[in-house]
C-alpha atoms as a PDB file:
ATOM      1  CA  UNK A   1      19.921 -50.666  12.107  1.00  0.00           C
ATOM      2  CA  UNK A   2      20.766 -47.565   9.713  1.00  0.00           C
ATOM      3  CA  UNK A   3      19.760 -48.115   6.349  1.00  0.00           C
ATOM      4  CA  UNK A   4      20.644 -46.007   2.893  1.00  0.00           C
ATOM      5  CA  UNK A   5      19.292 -46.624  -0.549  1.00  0.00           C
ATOM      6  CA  UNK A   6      21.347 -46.680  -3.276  1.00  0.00           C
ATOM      7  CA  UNK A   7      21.009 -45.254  -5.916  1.00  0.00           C
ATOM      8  CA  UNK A   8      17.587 -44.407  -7.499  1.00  0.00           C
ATOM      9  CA  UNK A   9      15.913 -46.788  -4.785  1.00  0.00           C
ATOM     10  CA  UNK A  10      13.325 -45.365  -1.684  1.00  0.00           C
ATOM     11  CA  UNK A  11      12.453 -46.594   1.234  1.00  0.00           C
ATOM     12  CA  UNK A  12       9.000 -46.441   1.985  1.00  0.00           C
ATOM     13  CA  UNK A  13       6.486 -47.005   4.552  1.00  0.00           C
ATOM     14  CA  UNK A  14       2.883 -48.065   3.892  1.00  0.00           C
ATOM     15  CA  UNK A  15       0.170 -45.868   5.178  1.00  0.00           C
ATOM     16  CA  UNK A  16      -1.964 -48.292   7.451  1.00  0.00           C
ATOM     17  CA  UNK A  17      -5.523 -48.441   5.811  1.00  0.00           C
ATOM     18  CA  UNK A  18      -8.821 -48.332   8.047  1.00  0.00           C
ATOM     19  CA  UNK A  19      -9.812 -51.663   9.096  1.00  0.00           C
ATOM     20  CA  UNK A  20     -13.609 -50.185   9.795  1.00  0.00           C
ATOM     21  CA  UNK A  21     -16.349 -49.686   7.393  1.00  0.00           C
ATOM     22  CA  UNK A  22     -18.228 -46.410   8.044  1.00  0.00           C
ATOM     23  CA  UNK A  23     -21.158 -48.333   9.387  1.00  0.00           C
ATOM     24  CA  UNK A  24     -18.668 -49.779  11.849  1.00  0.00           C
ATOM     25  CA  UNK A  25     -18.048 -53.230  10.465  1.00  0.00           C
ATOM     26  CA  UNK A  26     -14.606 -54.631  11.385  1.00  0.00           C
ATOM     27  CA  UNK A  27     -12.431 -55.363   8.306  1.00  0.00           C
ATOM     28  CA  UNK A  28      -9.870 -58.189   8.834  1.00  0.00           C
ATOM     29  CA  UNK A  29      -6.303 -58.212   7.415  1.00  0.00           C
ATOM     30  CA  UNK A  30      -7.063 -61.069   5.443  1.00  0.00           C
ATOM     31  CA  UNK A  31     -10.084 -59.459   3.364  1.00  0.00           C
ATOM     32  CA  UNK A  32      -7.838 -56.293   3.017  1.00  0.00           C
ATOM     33  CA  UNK A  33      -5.705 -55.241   0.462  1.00  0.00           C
ATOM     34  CA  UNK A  34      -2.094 -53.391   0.936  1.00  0.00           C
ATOM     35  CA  UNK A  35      -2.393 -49.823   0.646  1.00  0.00           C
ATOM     36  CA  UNK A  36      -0.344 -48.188  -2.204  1.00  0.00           C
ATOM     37  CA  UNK A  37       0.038 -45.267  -0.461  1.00  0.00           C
ATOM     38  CA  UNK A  38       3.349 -44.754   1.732  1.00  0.00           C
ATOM     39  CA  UNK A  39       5.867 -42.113   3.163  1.00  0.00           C
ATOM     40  CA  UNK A  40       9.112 -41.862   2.275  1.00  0.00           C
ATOM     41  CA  UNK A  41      11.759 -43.092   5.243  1.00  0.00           C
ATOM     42  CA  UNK A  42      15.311 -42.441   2.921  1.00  0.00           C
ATOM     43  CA  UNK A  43      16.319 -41.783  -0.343  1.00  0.00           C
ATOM     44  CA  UNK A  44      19.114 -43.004  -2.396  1.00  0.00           C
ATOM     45  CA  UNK A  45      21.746 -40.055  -3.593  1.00  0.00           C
ATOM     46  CA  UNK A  46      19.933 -40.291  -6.964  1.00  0.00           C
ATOM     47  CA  UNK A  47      20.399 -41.922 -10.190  1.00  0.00           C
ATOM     48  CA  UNK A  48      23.925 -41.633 -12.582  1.00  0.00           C
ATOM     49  CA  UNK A  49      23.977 -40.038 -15.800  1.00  0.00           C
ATOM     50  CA  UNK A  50      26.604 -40.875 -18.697  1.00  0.00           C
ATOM     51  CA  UNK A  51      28.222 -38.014 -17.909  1.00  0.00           C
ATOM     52  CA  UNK A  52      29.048 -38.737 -14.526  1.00  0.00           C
ATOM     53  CA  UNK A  53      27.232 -36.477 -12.630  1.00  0.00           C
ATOM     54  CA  UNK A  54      24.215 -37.513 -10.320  1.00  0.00           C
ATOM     55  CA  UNK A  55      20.721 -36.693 -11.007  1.00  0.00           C
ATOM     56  CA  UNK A  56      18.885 -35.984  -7.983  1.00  0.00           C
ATOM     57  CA  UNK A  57      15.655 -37.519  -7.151  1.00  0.00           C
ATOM     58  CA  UNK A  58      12.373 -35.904  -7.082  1.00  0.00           C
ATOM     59  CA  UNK A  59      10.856 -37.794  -4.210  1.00  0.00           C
ATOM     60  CA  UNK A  60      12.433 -36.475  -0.504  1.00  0.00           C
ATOM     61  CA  UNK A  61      12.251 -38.255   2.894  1.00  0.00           C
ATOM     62  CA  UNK A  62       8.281 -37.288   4.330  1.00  0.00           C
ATOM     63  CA  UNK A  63       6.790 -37.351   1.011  1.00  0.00           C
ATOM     64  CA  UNK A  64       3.400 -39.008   0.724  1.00  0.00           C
ATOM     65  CA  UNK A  65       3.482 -41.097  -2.248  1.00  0.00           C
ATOM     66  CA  UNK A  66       1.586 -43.483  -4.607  1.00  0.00           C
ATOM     67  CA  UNK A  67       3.340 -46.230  -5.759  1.00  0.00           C
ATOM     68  CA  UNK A  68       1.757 -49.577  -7.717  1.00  0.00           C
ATOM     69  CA  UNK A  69       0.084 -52.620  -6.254  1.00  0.00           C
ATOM     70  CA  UNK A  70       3.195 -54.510  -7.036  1.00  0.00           C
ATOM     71  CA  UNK A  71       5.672 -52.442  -6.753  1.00  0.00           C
ATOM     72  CA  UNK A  72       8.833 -52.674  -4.622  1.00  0.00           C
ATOM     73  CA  UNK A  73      10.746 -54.879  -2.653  1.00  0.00           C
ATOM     74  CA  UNK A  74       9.045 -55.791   0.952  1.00  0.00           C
ATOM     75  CA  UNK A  75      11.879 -55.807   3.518  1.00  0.00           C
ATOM     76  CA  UNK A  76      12.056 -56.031   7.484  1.00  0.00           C
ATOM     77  CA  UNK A  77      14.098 -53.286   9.100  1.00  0.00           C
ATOM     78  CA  UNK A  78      14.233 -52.849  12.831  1.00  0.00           C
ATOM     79  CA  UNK A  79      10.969 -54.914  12.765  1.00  0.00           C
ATOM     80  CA  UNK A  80       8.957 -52.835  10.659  1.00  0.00           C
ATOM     81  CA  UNK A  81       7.800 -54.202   7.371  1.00  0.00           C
ATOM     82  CA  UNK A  82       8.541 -51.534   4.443  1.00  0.00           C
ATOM     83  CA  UNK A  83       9.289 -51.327   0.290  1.00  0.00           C
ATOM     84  CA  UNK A  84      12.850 -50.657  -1.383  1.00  0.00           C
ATOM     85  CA  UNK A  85      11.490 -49.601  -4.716  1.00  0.00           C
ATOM     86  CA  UNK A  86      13.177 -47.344  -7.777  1.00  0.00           C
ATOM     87  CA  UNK A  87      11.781 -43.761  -8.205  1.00  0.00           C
ATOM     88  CA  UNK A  88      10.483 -44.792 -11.027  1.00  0.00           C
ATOM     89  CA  UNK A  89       8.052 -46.974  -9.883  1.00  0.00           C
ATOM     90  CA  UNK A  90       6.200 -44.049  -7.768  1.00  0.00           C
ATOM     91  CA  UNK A  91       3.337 -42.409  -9.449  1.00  0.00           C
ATOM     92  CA  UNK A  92       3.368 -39.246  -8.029  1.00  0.00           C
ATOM     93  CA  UNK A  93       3.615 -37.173  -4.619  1.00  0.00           C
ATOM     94  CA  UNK A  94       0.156 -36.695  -2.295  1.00  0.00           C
ATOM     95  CA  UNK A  95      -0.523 -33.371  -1.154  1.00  0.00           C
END
């Protein structure tokens, strides 16, 4: 399925967490939280101004991002679980 945010919203992916301690102690999913780190799959076109014109979004597709524990929207697409969320619930770019 082909899927485009509208638009101020981003579709992101969560950035699987390690599920081992560094002495080697196996974490399960249950005792683990979601990571609020993701990349960025698609953007929307951007947010509109009064004006009429379209103010482009800072975030691009491939960004590495930090976004809040409860922020966005989990959806399924194409069976993998991801976040619809606004720009404006992303901290700020990694790297």
């Amino acid at each position: 399925m082909k899927f485009r945010p509208l638009h101020d919203r981003v579709l992101v992916e969560r950035v699987a967490e390690d599920t081992k301690t560094a002495g080697g102690i196996i974490i399960p999913d249950s005792a683990t939280e979601k990571p609020s780190e993701g990349t960025v799959i698609a953007t929307g076109p951007g947010v509109r101004k009064e004006d009429g014109t379209i103010a482009k979004l800072d975030v691009k597709k491939g960004d590495r991002v930090l976004f809040g524990k409860w922020g966005g929207t989990e959806v399924k697409i194409d069976g993998k679980e991801l976040l619809i969320m606004k720009e404006s619930d992303i901290m700020g770019i990694v790297g």
